[in-house]
C-alpha atoms as a PDB file:
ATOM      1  CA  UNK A   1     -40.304 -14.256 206.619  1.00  0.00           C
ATOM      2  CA  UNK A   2     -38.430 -16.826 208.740  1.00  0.00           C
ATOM      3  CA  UNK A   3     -34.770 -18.039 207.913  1.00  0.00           C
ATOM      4  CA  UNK A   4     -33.258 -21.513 208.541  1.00  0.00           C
ATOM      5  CA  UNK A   5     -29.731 -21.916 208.622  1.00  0.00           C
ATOM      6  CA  UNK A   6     -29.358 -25.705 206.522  1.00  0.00           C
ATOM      7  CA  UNK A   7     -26.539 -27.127 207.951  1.00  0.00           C
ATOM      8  CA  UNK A   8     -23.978 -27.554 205.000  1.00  0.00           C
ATOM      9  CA  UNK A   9     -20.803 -30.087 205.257  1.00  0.00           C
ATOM     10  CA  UNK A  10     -18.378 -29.490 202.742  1.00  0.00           C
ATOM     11  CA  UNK A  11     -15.728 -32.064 203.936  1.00  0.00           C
ATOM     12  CA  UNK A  12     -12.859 -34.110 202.058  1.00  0.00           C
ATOM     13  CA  UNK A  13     -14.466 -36.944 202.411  1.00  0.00           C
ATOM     14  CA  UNK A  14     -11.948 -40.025 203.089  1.00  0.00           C
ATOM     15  CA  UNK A  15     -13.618 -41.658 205.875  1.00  0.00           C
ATOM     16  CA  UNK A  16     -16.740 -42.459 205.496  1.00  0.00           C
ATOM     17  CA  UNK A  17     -18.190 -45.973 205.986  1.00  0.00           C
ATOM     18  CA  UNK A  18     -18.201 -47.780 202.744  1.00  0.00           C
ATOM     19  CA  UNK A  19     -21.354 -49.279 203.990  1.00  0.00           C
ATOM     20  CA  UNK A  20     -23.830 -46.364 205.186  1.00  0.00           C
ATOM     21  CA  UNK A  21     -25.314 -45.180 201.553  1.00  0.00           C
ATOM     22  CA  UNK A  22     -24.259 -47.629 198.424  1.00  0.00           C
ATOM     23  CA  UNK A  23     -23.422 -45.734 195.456  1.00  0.00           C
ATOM     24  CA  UNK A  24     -23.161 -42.624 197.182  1.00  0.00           C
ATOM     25  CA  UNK A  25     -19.787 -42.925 199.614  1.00  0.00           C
ATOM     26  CA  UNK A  26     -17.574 -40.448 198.370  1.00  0.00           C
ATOM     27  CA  UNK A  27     -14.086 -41.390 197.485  1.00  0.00           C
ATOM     28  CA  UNK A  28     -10.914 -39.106 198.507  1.00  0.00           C
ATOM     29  CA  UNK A  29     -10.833 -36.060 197.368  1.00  0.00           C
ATOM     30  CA  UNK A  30     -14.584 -35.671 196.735  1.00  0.00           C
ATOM     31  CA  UNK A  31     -16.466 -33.683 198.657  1.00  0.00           C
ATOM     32  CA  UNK A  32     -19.861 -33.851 200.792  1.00  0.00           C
ATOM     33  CA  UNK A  33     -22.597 -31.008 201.001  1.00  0.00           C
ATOM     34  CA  UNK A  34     -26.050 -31.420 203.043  1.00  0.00           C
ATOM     35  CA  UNK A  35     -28.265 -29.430 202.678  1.00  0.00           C
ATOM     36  CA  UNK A  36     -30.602 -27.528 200.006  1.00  0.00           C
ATOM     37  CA  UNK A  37     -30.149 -26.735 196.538  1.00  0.00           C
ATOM     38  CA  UNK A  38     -32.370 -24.305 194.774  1.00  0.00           C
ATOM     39  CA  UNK A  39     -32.976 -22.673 191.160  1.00  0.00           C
ATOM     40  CA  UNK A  40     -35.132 -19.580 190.791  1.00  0.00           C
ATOM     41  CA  UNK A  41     -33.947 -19.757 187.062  1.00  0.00           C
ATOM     42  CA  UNK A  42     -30.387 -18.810 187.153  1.00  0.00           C
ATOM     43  CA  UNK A  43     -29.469 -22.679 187.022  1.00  0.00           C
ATOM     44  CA  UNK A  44     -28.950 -24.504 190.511  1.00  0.00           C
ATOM     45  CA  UNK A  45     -26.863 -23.328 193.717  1.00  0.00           C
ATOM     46  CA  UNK A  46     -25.909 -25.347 196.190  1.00  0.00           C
ATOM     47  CA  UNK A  47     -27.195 -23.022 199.046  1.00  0.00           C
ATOM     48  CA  UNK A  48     -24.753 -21.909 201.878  1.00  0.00           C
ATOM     49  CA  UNK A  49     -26.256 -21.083 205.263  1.00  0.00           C
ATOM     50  CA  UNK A  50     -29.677 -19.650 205.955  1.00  0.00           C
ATOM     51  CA  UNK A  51     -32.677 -20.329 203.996  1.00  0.00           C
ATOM     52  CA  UNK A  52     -35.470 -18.148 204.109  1.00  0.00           C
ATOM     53  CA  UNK A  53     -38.409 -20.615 204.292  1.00  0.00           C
ATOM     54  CA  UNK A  54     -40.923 -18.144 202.082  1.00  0.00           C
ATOM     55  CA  UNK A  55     -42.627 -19.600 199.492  1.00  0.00           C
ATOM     56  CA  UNK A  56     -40.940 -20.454 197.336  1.00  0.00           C
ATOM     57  CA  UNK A  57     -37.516 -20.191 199.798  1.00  0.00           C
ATOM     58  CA  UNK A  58     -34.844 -17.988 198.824  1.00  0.00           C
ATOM     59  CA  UNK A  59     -30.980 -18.579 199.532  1.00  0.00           C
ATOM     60  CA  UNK A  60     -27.700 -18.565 197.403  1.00  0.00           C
ATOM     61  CA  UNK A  61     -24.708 -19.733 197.051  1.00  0.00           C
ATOM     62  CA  UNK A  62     -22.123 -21.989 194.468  1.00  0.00           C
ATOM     63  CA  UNK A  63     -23.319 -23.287 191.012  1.00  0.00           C
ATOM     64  CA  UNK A  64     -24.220 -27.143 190.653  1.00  0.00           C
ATOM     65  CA  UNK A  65     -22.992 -28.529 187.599  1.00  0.00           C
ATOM     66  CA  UNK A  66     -24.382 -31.459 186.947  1.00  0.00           C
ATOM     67  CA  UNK A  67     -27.637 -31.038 188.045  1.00  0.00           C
ATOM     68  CA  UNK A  68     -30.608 -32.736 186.185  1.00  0.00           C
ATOM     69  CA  UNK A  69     -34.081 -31.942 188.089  1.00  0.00           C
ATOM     70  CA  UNK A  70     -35.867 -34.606 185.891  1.00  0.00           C
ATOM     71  CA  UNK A  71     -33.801 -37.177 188.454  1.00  0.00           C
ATOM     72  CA  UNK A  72     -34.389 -35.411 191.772  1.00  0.00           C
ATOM     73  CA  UNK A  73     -37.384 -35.807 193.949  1.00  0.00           C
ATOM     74  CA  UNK A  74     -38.169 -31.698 194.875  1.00  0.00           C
ATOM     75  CA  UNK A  75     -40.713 -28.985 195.391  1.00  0.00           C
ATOM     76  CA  UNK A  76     -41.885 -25.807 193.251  1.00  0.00           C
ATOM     77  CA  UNK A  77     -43.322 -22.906 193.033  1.00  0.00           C
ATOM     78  CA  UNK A  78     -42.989 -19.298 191.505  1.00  0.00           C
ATOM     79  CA  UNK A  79     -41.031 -20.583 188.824  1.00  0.00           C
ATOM     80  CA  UNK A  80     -38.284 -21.734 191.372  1.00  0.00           C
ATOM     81  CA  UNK A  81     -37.142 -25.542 192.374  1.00  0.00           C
ATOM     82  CA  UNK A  82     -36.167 -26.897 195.527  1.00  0.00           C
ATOM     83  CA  UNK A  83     -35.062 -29.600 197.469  1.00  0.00           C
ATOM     84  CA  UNK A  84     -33.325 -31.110 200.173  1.00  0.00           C
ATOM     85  CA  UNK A  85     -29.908 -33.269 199.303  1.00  0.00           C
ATOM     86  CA  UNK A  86     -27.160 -34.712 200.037  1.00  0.00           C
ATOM     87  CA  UNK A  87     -24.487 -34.043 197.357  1.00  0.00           C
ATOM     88  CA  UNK A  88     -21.137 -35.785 195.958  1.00  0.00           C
ATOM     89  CA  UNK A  89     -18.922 -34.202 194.160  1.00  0.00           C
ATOM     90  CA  UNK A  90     -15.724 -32.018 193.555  1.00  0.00           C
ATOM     91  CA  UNK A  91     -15.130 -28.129 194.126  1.00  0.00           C
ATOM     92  CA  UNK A  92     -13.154 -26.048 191.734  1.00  0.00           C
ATOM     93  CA  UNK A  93     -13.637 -22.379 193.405  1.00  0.00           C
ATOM     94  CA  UNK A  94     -16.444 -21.660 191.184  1.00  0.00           C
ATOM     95  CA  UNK A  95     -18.457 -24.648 191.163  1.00  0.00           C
ATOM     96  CA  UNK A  96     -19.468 -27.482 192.619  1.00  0.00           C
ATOM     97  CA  UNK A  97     -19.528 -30.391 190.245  1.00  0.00           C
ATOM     98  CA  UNK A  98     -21.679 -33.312 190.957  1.00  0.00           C
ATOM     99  CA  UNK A  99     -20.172 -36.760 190.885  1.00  0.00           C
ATOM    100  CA  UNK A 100     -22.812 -38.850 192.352  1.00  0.00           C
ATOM    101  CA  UNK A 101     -26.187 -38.632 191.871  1.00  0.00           C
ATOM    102  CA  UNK A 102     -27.885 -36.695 194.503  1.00  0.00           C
ATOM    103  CA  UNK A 103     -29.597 -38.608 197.904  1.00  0.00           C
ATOM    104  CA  UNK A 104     -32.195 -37.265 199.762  1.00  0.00           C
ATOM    105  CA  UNK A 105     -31.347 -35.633 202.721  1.00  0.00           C
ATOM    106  CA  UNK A 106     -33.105 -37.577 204.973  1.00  0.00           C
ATOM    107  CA  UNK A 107     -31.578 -41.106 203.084  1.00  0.00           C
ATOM    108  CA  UNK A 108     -28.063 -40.139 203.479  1.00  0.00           C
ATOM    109  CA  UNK A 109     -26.196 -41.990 205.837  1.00  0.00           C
ATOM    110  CA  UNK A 110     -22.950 -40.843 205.186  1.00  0.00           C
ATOM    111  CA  UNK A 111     -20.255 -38.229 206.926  1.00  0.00           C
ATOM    112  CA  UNK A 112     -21.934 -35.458 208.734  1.00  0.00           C
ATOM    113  CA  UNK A 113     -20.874 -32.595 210.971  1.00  0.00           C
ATOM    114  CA  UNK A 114     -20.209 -33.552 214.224  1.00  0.00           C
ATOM    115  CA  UNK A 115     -22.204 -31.353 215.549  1.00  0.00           C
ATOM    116  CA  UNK A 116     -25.170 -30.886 214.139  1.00  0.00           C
ATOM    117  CA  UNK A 117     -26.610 -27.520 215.721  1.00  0.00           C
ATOM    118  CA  UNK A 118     -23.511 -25.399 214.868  1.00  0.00           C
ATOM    119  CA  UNK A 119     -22.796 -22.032 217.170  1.00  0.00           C
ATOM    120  CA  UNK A 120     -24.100 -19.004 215.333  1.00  0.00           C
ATOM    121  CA  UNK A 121     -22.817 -16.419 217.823  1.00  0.00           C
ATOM    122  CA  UNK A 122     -20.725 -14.248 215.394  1.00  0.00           C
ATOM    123  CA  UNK A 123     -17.005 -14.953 216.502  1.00  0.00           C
ATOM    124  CA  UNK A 124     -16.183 -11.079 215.903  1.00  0.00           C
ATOM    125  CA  UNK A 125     -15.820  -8.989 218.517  1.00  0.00           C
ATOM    126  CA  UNK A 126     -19.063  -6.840 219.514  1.00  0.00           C
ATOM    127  CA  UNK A 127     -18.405  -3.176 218.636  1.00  0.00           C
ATOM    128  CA  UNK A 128     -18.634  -0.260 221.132  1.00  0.00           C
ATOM    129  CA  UNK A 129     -22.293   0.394 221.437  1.00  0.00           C
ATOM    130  CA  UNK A 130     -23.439  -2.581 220.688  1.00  0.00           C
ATOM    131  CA  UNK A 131     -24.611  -4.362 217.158  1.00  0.00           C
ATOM    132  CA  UNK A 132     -26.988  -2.119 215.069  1.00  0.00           C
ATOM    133  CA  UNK A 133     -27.300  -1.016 211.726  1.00  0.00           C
ATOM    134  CA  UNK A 134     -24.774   1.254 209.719  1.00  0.00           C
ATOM    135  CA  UNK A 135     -28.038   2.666 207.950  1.00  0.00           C
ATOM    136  CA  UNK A 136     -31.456   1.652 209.632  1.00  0.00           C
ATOM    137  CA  UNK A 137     -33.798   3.402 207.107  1.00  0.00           C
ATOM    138  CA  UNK A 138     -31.955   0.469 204.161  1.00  0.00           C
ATOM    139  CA  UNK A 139     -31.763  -2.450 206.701  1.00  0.00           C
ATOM    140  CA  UNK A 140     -34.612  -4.612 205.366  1.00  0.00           C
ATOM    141  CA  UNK A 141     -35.482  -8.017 203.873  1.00  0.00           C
ATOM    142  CA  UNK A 142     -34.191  -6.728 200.363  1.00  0.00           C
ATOM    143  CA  UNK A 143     -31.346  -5.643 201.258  1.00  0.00           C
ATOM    144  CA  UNK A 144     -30.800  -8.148 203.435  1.00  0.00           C
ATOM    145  CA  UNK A 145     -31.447 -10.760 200.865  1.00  0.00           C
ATOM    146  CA  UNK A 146     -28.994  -9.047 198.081  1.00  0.00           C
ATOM    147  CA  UNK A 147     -26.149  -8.725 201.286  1.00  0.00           C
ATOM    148  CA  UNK A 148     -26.255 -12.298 201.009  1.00  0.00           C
ATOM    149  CA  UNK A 149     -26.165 -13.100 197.457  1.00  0.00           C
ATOM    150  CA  UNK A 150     -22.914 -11.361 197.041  1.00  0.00           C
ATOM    151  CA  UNK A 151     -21.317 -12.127 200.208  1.00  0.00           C
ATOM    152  CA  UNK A 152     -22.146 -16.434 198.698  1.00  0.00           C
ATOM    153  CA  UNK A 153     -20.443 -14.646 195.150  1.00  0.00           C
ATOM    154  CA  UNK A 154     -17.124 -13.709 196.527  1.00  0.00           C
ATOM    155  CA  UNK A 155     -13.818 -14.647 195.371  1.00  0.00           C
ATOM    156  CA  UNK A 156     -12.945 -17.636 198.042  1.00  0.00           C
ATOM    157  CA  UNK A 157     -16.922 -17.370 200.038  1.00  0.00           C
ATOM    158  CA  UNK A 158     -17.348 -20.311 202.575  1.00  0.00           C
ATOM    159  CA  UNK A 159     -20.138 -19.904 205.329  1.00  0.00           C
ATOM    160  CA  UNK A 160     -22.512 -17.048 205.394  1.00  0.00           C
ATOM    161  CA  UNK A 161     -25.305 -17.254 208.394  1.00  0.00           C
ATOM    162  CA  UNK A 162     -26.715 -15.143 210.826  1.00  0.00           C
ATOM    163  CA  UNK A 163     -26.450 -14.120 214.554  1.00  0.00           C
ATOM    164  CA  UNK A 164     -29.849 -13.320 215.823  1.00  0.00           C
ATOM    165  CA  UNK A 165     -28.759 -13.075 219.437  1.00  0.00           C
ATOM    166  CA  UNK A 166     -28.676  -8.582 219.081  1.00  0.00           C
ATOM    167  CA  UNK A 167     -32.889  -9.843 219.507  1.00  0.00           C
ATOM    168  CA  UNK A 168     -34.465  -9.666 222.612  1.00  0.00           C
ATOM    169  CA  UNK A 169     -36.758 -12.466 221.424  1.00  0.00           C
ATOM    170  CA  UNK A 170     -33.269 -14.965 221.215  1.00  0.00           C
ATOM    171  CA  UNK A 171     -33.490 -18.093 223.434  1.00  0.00           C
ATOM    172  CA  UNK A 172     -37.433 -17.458 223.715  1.00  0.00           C
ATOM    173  CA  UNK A 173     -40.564 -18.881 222.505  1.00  0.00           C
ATOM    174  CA  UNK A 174     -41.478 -15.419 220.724  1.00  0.00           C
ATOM    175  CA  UNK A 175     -40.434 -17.061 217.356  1.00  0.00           C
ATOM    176  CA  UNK A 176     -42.559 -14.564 215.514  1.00  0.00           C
ATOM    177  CA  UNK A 177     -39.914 -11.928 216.329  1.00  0.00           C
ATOM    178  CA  UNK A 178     -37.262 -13.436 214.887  1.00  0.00           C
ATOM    179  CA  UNK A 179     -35.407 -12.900 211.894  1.00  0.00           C
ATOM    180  CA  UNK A 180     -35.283  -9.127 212.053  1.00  0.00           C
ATOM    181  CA  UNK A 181     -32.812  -7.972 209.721  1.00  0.00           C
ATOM    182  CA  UNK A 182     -32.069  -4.569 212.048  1.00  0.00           C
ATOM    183  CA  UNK A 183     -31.667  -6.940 214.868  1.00  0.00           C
ATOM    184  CA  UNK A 184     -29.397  -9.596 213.389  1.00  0.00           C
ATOM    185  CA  UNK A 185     -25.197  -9.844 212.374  1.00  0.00           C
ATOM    186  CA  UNK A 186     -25.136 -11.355 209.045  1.00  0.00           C
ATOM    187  CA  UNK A 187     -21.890 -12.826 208.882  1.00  0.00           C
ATOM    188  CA  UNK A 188     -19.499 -14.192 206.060  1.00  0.00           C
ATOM    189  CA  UNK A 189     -16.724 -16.243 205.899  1.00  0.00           C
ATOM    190  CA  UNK A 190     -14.306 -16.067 203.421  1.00  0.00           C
ATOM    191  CA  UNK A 191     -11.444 -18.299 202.444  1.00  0.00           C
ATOM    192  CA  UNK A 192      -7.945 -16.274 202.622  1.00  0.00           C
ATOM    193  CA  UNK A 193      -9.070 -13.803 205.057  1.00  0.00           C
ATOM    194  CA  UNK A 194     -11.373 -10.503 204.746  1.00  0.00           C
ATOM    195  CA  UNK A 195      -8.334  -7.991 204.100  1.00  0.00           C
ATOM    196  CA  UNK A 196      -8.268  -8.551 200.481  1.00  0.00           C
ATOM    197  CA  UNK A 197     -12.516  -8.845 200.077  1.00  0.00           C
ATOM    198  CA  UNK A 198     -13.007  -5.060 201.596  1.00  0.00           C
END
């Protein structure tokens, strides 16, 4: 199973050029988020960092309300429901409420990142020994998968994404080896800090 990190742009969104997607500039105080959202029955989530590109792909992150997939181009299979957006709206917290109607990604013309390959070195320090596993015989795609659907359900979450450069195969062309959960740093982000989320 490979994972893609979407980028995702949650910005207060002031500045944008009235003239780069009509309908769909936001106004101050809304907000802007690129990138996939996804409902394997639970309702839709706005996904937050990596994607695993599986069939159908699996990721997590904050309720859409809002949401009507009758009015959204998008993929399925397995009883889940893609796709690839650009999304308006306002944040309470909890959930992201849609005040636009969703654009395509690939339409949307509007306020981006301005940079859109963000670092995904993990900005904590590496720990004596090196990066590995607090308990290799658990370290798997499960568990990796369920790591990251309650780090996106935390009180305050922001990013959650991963540092695959613990792999040998990093900055290679031996893709295939990639995505290793024993050999990646899955890290979360958290507004408020991490002292009060241990």
């Amino acid at each position: 199973m490979r994972a893609l990190l979407v980028v995702l742009l949650l910005v207060v969104a002031g500045c944008a050029d009235p003239d780069a997607v009509p309908d769909a500039v936001p106004e101050a105080e809304e907000l802007v988020g690129v990138g996939t959202v996804l409902d394997d029955g639970d309702g839709p989530e706005l996904c937050l960092g990596a994607v695993a590109t599986s069939l159908p792909p699996q990721c997590s992150g904050p309720r859409v309300a809002g949401w009507d997939w009758a009015a959204v181009e998008h993929d399925e299979a397995v009883a889940t429901r893609w796709a690839a957006v650009a999304v308006i709206g306002t944040w309470d917290g909890e959930i992201f409420t849609l005040a636009r109607e969703p654009v395509p990604a690939q339409d949307y013309d509007g306020p981006r990142p301005p940079n859109d390959e963000p670092d995904l070195v993990s900005p904590c320090p590496e720990p004596a020994g090196g990066w590995a596993p607090v308990d290799p015989q658990r370290t798997n795609d499960v568990t990796l998968q369920r790591a990251i659907r309650i780090a996106n359900r935390l009180d305050g979450a922001g990013d959650v994404w991963f540092d695959q450069s613990p792999n040998p195969a990093y900055g290679t062309d031996r893709h295939e080896e990639m995505n290793d959960p024993a050999l990646l740093v899955l890290n979360v982000r958290v507004v408020g800090g991490a002292a009060r989320r241990a």
